[in-house]
C-alpha atoms as a PDB file:
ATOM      1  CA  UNK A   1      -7.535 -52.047 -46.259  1.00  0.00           C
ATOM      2  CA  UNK A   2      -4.223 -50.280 -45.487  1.00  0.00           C
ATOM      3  CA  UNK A   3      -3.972 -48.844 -41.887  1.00  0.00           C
ATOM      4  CA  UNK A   4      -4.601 -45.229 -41.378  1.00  0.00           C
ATOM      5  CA  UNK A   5      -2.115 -42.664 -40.084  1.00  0.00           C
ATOM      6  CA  UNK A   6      -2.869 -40.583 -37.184  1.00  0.00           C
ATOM      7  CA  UNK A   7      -1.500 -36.953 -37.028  1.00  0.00           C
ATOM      8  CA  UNK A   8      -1.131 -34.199 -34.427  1.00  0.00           C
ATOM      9  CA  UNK A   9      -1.435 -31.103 -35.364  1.00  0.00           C
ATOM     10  CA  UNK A  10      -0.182 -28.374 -33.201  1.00  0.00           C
ATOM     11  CA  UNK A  11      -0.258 -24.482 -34.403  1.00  0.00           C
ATOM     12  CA  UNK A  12      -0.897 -25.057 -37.552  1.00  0.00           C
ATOM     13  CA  UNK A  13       1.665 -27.915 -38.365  1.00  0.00           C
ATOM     14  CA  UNK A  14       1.194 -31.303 -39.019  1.00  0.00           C
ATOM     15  CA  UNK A  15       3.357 -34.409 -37.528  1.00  0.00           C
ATOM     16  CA  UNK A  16       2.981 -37.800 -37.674  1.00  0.00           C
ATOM     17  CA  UNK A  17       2.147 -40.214 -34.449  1.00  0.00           C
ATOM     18  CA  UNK A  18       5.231 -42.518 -35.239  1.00  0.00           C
ATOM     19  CA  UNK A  19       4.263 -46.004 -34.585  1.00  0.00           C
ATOM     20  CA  UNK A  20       0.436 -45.628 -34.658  1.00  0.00           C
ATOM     21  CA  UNK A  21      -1.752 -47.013 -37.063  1.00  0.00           C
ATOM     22  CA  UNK A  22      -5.460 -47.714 -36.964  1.00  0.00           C
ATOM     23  CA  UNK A  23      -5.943 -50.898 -38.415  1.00  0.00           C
ATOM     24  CA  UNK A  24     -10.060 -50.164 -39.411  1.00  0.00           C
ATOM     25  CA  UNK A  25     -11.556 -47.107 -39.883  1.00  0.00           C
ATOM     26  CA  UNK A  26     -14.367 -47.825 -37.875  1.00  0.00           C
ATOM     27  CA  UNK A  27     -11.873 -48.263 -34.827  1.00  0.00           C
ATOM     28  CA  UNK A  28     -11.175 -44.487 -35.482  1.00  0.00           C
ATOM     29  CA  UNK A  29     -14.848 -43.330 -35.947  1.00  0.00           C
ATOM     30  CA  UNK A  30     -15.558 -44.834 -32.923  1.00  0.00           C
ATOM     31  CA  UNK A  31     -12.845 -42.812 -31.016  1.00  0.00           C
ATOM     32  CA  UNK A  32     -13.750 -39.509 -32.348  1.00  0.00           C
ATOM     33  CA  UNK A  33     -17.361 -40.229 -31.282  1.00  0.00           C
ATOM     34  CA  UNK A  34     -16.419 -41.014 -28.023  1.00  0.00           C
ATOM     35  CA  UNK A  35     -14.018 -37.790 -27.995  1.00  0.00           C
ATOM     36  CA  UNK A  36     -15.930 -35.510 -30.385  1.00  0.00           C
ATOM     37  CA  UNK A  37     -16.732 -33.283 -27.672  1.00  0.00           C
ATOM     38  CA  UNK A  38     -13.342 -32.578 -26.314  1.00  0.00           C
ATOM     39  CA  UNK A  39     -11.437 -32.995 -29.739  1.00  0.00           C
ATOM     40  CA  UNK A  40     -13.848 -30.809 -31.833  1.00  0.00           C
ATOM     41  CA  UNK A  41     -16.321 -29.014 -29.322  1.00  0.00           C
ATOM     42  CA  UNK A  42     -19.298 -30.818 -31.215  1.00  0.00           C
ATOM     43  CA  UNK A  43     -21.694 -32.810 -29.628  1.00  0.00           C
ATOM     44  CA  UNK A  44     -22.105 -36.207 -30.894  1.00  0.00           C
ATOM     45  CA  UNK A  45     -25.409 -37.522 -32.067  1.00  0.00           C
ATOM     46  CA  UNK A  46     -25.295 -40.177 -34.443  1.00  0.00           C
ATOM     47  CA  UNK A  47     -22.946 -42.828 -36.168  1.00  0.00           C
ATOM     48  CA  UNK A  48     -24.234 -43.923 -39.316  1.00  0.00           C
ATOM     49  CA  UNK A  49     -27.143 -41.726 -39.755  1.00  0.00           C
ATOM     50  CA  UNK A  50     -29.194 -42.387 -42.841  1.00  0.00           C
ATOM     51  CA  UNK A  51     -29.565 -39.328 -45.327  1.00  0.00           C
ATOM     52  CA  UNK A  52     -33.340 -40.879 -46.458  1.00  0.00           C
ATOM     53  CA  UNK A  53     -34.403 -42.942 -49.500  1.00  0.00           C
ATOM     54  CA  UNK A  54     -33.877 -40.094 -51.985  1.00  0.00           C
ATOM     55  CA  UNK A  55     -30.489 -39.779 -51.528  1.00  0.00           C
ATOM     56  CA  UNK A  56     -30.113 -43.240 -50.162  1.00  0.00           C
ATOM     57  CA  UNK A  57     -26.494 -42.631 -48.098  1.00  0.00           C
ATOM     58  CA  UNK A  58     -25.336 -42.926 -44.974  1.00  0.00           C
ATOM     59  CA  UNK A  59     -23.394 -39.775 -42.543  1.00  0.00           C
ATOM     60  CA  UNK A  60     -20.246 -41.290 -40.697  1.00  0.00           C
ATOM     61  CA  UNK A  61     -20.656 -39.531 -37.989  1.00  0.00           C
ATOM     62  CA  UNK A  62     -23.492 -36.346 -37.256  1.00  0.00           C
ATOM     63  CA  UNK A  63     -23.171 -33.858 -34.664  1.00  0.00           C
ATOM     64  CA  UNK A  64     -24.203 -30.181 -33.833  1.00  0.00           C
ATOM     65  CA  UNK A  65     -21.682 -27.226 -33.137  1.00  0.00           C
ATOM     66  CA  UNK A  66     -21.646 -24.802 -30.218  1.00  0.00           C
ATOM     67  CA  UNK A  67     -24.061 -22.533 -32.361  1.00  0.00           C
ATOM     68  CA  UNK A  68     -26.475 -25.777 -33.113  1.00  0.00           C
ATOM     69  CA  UNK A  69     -25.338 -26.318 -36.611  1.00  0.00           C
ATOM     70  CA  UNK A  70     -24.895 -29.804 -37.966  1.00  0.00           C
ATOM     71  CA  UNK A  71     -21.283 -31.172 -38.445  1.00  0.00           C
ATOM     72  CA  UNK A  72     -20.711 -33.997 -40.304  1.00  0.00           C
ATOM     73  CA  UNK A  73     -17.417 -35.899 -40.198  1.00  0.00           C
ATOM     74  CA  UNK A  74     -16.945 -38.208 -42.987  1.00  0.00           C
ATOM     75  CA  UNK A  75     -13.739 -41.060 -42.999  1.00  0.00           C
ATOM     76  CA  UNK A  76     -12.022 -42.390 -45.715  1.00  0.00           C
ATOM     77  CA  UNK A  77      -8.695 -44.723 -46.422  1.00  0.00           C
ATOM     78  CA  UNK A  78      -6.618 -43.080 -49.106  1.00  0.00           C
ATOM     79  CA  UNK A  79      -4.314 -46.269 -48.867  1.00  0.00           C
END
């Protein structure tokens, strides 16, 4: 697996953390967890949360909005 690029994005604009990579994506999963409250005003609830036999998949990461909707925040490595 390549390393992922981190970006900050500031008014609507999109740069490039020069010199950061995150080797694994689970690395990065687990720091929006522990931030997801302060980086996307959703409260964290569950990594990995199983979406039941029928549909047999998994949710990165689950959490519920200001308003108590669900958010789900899936990762993937484009490479």
């Amino acid at each position: 697996m390549t390393g992922l690029r981190l970006f900050r994005v500031d008014g609507g604009s999109a740069e490039e953390v020069v010199g950061s990579e995150v080797e694994l994506e689970r690395h990065l999963q687990t720091l929006i967890e522990q931030n997801m409250d302060t980086m996307l005003s959703v409260r964290f609830l569950a990594s990995e949360y199983s979406t039941g036999p029928v549909h047999g998949g998994r949710i990165d990461s689950l959490g519920l909005d200001e308003d108590g909707s669900p958010v789900v925040v899936e990762f993937t490595d484009r490479g």
